[in-house]
Every structure is written in structure tokens, then in C-alpha cells.
N, C-alpha and C. Protein backbone atom coordinates (compact mmCIF):
# COMPACT_ATOMS: atom_id res chain seq x y z
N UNK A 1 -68.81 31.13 -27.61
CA UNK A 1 -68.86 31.52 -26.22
C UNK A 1 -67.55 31.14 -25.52
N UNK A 2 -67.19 29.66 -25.72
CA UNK A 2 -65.74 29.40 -25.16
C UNK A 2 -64.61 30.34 -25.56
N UNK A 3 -64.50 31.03 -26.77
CA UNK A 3 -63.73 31.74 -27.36
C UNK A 3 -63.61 33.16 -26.43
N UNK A 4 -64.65 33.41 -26.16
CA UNK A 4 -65.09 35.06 -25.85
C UNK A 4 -64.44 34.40 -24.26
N UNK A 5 -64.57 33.51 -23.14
CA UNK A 5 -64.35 33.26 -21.98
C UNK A 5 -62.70 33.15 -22.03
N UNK A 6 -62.02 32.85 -23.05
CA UNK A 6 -60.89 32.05 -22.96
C UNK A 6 -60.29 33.77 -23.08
N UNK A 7 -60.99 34.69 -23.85
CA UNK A 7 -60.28 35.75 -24.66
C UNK A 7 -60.33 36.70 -23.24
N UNK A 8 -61.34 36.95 -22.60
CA UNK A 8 -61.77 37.47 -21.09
C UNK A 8 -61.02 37.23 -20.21
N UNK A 9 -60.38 36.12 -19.83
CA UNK A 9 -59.56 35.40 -18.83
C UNK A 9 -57.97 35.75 -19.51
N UNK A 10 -57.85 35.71 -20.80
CA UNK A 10 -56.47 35.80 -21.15
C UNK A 10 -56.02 37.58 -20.67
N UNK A 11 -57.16 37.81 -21.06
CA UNK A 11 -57.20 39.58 -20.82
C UNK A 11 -56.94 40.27 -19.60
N UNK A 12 -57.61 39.46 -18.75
CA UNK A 12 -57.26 39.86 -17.40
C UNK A 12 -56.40 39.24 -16.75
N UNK A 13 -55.44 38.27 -16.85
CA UNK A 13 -54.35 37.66 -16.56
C UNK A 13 -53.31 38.70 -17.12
N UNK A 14 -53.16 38.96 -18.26
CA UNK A 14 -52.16 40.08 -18.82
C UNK A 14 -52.23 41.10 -18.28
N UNK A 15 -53.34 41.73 -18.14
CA UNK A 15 -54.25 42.67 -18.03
C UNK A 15 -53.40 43.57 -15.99
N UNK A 16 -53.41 42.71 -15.35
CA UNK A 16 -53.20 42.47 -13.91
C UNK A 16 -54.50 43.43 -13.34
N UNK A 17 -54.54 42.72 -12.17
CA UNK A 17 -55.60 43.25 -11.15
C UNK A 17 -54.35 44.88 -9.92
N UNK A 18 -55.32 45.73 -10.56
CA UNK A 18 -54.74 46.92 -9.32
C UNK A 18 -55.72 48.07 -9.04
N UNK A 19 -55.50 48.05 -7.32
CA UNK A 19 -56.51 48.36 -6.57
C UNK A 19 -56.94 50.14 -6.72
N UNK A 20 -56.10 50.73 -7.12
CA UNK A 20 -55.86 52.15 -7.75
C UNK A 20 -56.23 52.04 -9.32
N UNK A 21 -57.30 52.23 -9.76
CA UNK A 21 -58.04 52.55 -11.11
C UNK A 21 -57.23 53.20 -11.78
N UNK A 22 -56.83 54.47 -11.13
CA UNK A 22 -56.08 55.66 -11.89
C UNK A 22 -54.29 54.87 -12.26
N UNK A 23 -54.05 54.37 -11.37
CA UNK A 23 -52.48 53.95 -11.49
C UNK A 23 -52.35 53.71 -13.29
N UNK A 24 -51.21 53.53 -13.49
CA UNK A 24 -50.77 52.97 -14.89
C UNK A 24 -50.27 51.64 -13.99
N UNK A 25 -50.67 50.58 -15.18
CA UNK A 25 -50.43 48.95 -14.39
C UNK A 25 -48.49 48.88 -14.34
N UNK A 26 -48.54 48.50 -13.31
CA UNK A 26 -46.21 47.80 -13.67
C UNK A 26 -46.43 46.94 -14.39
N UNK A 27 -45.08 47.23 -15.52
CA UNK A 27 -44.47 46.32 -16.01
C UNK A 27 -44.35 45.02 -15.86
N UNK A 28 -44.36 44.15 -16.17
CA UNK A 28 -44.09 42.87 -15.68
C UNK A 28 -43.26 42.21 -16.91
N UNK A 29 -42.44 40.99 -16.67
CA UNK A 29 -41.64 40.46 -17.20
C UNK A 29 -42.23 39.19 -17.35
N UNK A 30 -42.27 38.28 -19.04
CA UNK A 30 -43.12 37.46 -19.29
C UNK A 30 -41.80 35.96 -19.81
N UNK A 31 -40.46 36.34 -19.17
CA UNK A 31 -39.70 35.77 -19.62
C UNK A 31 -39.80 34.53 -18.45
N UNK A 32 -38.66 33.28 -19.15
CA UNK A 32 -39.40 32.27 -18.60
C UNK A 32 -37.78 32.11 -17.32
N UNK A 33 -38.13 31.17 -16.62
CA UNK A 33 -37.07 31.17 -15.72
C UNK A 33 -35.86 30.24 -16.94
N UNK A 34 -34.35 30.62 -16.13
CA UNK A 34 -32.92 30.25 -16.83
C UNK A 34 -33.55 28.95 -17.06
N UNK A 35 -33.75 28.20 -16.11
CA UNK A 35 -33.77 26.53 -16.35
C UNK A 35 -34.08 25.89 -16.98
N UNK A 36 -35.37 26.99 -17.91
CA UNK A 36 -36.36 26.60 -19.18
C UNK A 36 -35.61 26.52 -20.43
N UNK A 37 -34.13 26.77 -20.33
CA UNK A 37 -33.62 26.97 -21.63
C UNK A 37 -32.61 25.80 -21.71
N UNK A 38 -32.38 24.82 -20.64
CA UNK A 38 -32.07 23.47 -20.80
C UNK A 38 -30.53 23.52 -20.50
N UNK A 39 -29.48 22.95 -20.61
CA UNK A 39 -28.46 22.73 -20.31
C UNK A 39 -27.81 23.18 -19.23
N UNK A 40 -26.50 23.76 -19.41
CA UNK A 40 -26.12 24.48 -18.31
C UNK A 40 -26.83 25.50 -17.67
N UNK A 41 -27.99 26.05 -18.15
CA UNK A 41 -28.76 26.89 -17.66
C UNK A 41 -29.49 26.67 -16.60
N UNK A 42 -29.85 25.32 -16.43
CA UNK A 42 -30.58 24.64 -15.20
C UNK A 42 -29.74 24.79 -13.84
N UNK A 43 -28.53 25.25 -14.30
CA UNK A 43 -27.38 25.62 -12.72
C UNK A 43 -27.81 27.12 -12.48
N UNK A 44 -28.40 27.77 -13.16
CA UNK A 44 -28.61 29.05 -13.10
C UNK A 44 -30.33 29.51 -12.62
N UNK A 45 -30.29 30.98 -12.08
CA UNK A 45 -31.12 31.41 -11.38
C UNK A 45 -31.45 32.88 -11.84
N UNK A 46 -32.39 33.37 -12.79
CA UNK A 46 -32.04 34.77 -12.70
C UNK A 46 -32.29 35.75 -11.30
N UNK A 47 -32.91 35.19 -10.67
CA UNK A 47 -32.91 36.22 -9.34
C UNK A 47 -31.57 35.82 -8.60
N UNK A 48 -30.87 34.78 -8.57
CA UNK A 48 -29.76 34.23 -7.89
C UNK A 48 -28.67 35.28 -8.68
N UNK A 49 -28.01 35.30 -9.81
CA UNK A 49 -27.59 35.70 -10.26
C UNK A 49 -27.40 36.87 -10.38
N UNK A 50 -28.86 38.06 -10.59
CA UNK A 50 -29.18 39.13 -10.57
C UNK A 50 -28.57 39.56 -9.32
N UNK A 51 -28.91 39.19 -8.31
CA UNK A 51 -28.56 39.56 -6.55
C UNK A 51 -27.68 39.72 -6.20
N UNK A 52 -26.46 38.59 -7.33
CA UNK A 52 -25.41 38.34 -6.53
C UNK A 52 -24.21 39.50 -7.36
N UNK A 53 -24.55 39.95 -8.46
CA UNK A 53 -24.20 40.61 -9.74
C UNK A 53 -24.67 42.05 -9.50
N UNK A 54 -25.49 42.26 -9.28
CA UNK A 54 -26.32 43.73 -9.65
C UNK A 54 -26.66 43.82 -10.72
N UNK A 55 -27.12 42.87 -11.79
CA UNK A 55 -27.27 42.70 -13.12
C UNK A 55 -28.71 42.95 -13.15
N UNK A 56 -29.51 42.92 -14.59
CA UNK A 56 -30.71 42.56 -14.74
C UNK A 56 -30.31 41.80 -15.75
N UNK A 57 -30.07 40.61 -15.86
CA UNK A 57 -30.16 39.61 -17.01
C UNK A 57 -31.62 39.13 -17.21
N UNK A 58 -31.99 38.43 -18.09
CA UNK A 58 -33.11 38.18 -18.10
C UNK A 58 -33.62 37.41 -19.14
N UNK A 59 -32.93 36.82 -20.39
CA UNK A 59 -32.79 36.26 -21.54
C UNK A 59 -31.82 35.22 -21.33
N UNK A 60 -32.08 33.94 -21.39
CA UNK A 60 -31.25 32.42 -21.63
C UNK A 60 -31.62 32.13 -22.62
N UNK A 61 -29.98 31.54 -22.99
CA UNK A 61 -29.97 30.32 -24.14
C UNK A 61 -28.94 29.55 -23.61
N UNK A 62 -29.34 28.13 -24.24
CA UNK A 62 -28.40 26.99 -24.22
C UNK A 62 -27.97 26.30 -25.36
N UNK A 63 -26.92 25.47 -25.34
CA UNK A 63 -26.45 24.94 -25.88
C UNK A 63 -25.34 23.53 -25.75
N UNK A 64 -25.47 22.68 -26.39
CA UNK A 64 -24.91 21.56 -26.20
C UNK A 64 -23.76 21.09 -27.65
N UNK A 65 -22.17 21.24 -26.32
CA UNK A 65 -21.44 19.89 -27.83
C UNK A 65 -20.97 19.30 -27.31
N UNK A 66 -21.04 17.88 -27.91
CA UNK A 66 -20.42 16.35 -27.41
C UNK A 66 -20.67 16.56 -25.54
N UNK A 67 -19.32 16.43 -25.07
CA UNK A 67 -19.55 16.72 -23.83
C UNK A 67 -20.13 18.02 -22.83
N UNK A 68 -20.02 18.95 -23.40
CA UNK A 68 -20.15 20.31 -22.78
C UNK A 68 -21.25 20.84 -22.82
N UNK A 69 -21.83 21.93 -21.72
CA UNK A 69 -23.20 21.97 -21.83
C UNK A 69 -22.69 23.74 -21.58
N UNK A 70 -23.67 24.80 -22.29
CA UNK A 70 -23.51 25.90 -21.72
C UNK A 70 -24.68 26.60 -21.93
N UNK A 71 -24.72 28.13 -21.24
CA UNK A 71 -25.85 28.51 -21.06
C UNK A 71 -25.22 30.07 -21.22
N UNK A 72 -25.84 31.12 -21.75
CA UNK A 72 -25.62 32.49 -21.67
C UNK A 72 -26.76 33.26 -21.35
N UNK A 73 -26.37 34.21 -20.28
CA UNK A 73 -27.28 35.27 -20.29
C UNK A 73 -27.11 36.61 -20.19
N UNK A 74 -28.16 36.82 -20.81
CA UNK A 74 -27.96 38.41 -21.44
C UNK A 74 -29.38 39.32 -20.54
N UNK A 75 -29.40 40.49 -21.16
CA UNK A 75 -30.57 41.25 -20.54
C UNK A 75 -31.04 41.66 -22.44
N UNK A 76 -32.74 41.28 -22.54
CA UNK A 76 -33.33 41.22 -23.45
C UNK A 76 -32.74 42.62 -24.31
N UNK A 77 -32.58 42.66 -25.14
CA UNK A 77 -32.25 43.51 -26.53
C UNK A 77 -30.83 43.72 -26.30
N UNK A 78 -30.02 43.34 -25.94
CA UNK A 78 -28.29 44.04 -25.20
C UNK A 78 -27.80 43.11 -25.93
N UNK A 79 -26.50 42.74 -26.30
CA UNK A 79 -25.57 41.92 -26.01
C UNK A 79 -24.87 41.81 -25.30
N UNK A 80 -24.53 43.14 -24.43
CA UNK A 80 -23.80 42.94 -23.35
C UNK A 80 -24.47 43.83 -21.84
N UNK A 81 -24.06 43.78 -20.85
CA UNK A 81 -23.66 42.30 -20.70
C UNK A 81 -23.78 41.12 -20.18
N UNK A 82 -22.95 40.30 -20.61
CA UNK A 82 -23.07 39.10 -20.72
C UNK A 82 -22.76 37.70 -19.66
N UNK A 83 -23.09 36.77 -19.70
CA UNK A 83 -22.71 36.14 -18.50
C UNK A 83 -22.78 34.21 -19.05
N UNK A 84 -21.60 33.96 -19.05
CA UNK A 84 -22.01 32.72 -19.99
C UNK A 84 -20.85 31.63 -18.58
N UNK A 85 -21.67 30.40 -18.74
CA UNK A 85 -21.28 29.17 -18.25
C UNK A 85 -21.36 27.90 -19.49
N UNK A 86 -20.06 27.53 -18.73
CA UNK A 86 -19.92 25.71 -19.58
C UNK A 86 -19.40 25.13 -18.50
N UNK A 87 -20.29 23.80 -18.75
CA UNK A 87 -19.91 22.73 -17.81
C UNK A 87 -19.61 21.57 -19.20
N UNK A 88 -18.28 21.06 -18.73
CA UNK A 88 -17.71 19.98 -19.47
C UNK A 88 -17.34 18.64 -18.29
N UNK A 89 -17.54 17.40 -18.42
CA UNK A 89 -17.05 16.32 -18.11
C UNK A 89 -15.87 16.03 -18.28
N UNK A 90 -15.01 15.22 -16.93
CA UNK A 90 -13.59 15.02 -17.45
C UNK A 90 -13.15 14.14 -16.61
N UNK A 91 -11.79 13.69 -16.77
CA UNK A 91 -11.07 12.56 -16.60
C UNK A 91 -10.10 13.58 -15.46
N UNK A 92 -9.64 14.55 -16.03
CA UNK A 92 -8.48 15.34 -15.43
C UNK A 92 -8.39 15.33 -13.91
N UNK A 93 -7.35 15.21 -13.25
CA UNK A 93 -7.68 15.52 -11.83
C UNK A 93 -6.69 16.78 -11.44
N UNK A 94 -6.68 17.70 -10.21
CA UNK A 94 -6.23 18.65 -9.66
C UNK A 94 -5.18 19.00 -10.16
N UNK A 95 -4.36 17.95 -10.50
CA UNK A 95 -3.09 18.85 -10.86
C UNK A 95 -2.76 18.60 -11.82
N UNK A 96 -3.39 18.38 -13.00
CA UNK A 96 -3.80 18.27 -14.19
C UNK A 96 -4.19 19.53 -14.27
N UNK A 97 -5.14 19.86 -14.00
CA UNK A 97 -6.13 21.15 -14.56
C UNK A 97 -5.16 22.50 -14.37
N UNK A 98 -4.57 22.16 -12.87
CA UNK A 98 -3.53 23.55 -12.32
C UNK A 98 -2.87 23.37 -13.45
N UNK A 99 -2.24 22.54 -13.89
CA UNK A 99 -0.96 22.64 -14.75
C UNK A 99 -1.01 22.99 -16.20
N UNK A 100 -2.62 22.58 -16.85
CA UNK A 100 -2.51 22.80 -18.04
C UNK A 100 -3.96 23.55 -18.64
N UNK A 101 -5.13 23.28 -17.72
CA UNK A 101 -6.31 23.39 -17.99
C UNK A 101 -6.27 24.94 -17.66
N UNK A 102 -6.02 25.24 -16.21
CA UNK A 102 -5.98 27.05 -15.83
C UNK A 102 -4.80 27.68 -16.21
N UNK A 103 -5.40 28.97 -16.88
CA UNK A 103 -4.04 30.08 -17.56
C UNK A 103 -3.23 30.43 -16.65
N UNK A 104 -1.99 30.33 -17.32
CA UNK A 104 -0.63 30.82 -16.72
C UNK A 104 -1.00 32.07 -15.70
N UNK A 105 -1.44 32.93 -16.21
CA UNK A 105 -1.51 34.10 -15.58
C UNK A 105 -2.46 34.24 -14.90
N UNK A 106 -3.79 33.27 -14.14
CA UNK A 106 -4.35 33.11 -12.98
C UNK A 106 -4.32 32.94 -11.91
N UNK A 107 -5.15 33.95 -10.83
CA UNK A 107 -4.78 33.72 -9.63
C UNK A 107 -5.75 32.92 -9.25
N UNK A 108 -5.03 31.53 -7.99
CA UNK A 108 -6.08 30.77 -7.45
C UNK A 108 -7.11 31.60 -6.65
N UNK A 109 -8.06 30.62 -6.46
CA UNK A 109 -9.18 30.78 -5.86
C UNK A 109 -9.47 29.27 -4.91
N UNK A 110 -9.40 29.90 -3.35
CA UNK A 110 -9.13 28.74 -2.43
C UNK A 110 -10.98 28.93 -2.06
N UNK A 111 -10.96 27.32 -1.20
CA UNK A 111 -12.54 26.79 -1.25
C UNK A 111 -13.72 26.76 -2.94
N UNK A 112 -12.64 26.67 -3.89
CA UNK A 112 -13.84 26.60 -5.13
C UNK A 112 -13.46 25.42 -5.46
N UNK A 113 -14.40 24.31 -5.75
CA UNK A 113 -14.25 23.15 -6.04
C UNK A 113 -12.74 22.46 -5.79
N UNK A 114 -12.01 21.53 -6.45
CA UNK A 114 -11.06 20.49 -6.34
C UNK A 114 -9.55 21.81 -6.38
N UNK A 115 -9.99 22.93 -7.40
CA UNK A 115 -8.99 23.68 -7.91
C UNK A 115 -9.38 24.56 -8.31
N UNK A 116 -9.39 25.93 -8.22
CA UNK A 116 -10.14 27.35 -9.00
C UNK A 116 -9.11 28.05 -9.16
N UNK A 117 -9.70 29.17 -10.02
CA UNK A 117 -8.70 30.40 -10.52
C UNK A 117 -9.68 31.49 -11.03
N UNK A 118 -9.34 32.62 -11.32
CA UNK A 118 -9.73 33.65 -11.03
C UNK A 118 -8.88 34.58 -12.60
N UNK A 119 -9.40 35.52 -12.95
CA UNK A 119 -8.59 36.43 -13.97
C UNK A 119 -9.39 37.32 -14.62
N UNK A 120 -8.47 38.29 -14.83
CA UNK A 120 -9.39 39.38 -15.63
C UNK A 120 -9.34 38.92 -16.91
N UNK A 121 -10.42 39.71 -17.85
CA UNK A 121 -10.08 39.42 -19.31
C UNK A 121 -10.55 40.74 -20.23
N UNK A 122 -9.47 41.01 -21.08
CA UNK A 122 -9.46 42.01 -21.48
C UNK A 122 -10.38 42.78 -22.60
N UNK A 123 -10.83 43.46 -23.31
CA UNK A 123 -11.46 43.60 -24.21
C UNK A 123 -11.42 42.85 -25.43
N UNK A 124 -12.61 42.34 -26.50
CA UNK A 124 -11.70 41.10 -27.45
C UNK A 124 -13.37 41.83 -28.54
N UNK A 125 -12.95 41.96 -29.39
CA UNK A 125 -13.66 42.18 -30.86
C UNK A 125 -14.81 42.99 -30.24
N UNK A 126 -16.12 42.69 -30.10
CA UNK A 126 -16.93 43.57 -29.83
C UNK A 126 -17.42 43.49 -28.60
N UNK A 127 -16.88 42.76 -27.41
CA UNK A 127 -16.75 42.99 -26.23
C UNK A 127 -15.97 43.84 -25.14
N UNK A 128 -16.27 43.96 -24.52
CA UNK A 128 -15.34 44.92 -23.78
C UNK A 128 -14.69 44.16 -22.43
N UNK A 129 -14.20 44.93 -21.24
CA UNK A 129 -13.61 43.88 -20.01
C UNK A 129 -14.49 42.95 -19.35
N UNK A 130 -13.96 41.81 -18.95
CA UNK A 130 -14.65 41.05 -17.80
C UNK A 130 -13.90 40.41 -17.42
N UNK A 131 -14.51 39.37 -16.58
CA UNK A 131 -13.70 38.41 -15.37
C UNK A 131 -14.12 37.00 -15.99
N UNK A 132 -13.37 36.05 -15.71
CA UNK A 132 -13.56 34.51 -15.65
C UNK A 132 -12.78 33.95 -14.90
N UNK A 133 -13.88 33.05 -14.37
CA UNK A 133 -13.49 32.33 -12.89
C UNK A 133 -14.04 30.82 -13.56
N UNK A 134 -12.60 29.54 -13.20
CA UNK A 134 -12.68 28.31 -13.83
C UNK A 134 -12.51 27.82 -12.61
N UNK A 135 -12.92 26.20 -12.33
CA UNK A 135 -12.77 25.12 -11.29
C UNK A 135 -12.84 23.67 -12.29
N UNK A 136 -12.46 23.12 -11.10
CA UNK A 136 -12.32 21.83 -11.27
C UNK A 136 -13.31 21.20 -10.30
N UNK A 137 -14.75 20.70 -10.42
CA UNK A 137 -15.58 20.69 -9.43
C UNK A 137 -15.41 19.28 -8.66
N UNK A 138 -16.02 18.71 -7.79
CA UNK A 138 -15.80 17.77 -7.18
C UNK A 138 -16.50 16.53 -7.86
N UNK A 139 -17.38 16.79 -9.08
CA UNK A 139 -18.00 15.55 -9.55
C UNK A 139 -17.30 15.28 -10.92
N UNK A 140 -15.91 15.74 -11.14
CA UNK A 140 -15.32 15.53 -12.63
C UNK A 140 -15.92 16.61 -13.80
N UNK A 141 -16.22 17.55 -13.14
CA UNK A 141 -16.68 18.19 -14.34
C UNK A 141 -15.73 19.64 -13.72
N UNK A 142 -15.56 20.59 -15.20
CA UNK A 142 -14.61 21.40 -15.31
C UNK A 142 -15.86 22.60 -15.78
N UNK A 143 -15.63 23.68 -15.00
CA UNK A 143 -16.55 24.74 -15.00
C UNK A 143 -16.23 26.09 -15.19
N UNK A 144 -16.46 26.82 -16.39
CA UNK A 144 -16.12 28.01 -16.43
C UNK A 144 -17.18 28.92 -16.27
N UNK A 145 -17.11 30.10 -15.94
CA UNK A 145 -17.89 31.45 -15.44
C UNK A 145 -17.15 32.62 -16.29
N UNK A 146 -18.20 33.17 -17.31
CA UNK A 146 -17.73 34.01 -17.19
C UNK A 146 -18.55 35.52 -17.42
N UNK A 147 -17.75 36.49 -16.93
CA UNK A 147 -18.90 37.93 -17.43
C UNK A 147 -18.37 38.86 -18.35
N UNK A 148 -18.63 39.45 -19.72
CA UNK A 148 -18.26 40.24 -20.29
C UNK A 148 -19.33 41.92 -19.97
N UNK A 149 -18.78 42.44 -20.14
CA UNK A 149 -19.14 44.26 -20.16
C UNK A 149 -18.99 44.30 -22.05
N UNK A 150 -19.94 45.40 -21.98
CA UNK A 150 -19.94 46.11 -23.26
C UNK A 150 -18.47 46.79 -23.58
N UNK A 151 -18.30 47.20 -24.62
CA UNK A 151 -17.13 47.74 -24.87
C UNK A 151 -17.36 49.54 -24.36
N UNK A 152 -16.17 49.80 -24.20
CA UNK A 152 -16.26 50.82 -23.28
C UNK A 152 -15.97 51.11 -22.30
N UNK A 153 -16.54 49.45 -21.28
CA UNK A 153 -16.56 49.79 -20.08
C UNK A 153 -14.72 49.83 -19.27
N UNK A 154 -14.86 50.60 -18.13
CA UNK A 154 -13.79 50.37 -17.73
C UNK A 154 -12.79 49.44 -17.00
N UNK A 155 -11.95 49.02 -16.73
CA UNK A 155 -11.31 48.08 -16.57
C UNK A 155 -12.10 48.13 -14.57
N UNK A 156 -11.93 48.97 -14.07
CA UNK A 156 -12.59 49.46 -12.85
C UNK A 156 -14.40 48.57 -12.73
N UNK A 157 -14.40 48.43 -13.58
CA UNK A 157 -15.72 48.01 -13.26
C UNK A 157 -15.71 46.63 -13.26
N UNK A 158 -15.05 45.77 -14.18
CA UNK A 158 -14.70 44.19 -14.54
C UNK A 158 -14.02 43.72 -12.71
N UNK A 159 -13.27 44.79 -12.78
CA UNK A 159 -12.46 44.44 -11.04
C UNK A 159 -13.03 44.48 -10.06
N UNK A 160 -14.07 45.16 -10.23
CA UNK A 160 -15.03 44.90 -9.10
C UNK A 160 -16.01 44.26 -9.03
N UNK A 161 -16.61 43.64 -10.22
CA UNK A 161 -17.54 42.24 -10.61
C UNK A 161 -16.76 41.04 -9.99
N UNK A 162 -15.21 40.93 -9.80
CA UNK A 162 -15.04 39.83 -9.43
C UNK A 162 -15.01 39.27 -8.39
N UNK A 163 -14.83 39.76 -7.11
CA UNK A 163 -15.80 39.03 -6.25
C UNK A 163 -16.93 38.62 -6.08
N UNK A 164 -17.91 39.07 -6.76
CA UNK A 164 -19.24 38.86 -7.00
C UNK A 164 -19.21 37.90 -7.94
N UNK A 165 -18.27 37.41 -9.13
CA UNK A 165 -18.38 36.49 -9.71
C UNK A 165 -18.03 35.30 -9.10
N UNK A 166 -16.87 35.35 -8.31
CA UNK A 166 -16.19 33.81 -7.46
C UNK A 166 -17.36 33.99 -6.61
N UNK A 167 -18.38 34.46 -6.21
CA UNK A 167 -19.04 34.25 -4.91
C UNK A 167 -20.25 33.37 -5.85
N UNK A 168 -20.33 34.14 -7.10
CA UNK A 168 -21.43 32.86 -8.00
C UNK A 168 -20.96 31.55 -7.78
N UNK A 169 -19.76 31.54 -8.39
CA UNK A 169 -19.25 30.25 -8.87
C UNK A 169 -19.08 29.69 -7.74
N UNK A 170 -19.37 29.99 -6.41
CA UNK A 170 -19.35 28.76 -5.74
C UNK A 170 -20.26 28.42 -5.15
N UNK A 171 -21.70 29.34 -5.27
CA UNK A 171 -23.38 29.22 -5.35
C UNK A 171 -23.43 27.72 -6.69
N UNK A 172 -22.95 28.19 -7.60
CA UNK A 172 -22.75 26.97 -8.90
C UNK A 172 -22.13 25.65 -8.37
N UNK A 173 -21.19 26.13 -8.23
CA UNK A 173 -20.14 24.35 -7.58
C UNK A 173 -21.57 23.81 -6.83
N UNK A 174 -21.68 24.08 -5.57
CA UNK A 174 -22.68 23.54 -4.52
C UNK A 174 -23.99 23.15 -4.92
N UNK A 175 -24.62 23.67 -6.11
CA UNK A 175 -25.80 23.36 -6.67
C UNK A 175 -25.10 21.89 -8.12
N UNK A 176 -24.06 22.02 -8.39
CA UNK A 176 -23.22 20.96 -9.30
C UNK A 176 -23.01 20.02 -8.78
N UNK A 177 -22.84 19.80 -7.21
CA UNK A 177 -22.66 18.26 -6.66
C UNK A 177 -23.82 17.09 -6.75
């Protein structure tokens, strides 16, 4: 009997309640929130993200080495695209990082943590264009952002993700203090 109640209740929880008989039920998404996937992912939001992106991501993973914590997200069956963060711990201060930590060929990014920068990035093996946006945050930790596009996409489209990406990364900094 407990079996048959547990199987009844599971059924109609999946199942959803809608007030139109005839309707076909919506979709629903059974994925768990970013934060559930542990590391750098806990800085992350998929509705935060989604909003701020125009993305549907919807799939986290994390990962941890020695110091560094990161998190990627994807939209379920895709590889791209993609949207990956690492947060690393550090000693470095401001003009340290300007000088050796951010690429030559970056443009700053004023109000992002201690020191930011900004850059396109070009197509690389089975990715296609995106943006990455790095800081130097205010609690010693060194933070990269970044978004890849499928291959294909056009350089036009990476260029216009990037305001929308520095506007993450400093939703990130502020949730990092």
C-alpha cells in the first residue's frame, strides 16, 4: 500500500496539476540549481546569468585544483555555448596582475574589482568566438569569465556578448566579497 501511495504522489508531482484537461502539460526543467554543483558554481545563478546573457544554460559542473575552483555551464546536450568561471586565490596585488597576470592585448575594464580587463577571443579547436573578462577582486582572489560560441559563430555576435559579460562579472565580484 505504501508503495502504490508513494508511486501516486510521485506521479502527480511529475505529472503537474493543469486546469485545462485538453492542454498538453509544459515542459518543465528537472535540473538542479548552479550552486548544487559545488565550487565556483555557487557564484553562479542560472536565471542570473540567463537574463543577463540571453542564454539558456542550464547544465553545471565543477571542479577543483589545489587553489582554484571553477564551474562551467552549458545548455543540456550542446557544448556550446559555453560559459566557464575560475576563481583562484592570490598573493598578487594590482599592479602585479596589470603587468603580468592580464594579456598584453586587453582592454581595461574600470569599476571591476582591484583591476579588470576585457578581450575578445578567437576561435580555438572546436570552439568558435567569445569574450573573457579577468579581475583582480577585492578579497585576493583572481577571477576569470569566460563565454565561448559554437564554431561558426560570427565574430559580430562574441562583440556583442561583451557587455553583457563585464555586466556579469561584476554581478560575480559583488556576490565574491
Amino acid at each position: 500500500m505504501r508503495m502504490v501511495l508513494v508511486a501516486a504522489c510521485c506521479a502527480l508531482l511529475l505529472g503537474g496539476c493543469d486546469g485545462d484537461a485538453g492542454a498538453a502539460p509544459a515542459a518543465q526543467r528537472s535540473t538542479a540549481p548552479a550552486a548544487a554543483a559545488g565550487g565556483a558554481c555557487q557564484l553562479l545563478d542560472f536565471a542570473m546569468v540567463n537574463a543577463k546573457l540571453g542564454l539558456d544554460l542550464n547544465v553545471a559542473a565543477a571542479a577543483t585544483q589545489e587553489n582554484t575552483f571553477t564551474c562551467v555551464l552549458q545548455t543540456q546536450g550542446a557544448s556550446y555555448p559555453d560559459l566557464i568561471l575560475s576563481v583562484s586565490s592570490t598573493t598578487v596585488g594590482a599592479d602585479v596582475f596589470g603587468s603580468i597576470v592580464q594579456p598584453k592585448d586587453a582592454t581595461a575594464v574600470p569599476d571591476l574589482g582591484l583591476v579588470g580587463y576585457e578581450m575578445p577571443t578567437p576561435p580555438v579547436g572546436d570552439a568558435g568566438p567569445g569574450v573573457e573578462v579577468g579581475w583582480l577582486a577585492g578579497n585576493k582572489r583572481i577571477i576569470e569569465l569566460s563565454l565561448r560560441f559554437a564554431p561558426g559563430t560570427g565574430d559580430d555576435k562574441a562583440a556583442e556578448a561583451m557587455p553583457k559579460v563585464v555586466e556579469l562579472a561584476k554581478l560575480i565580484d559583488l556576490s565574491s566579497l
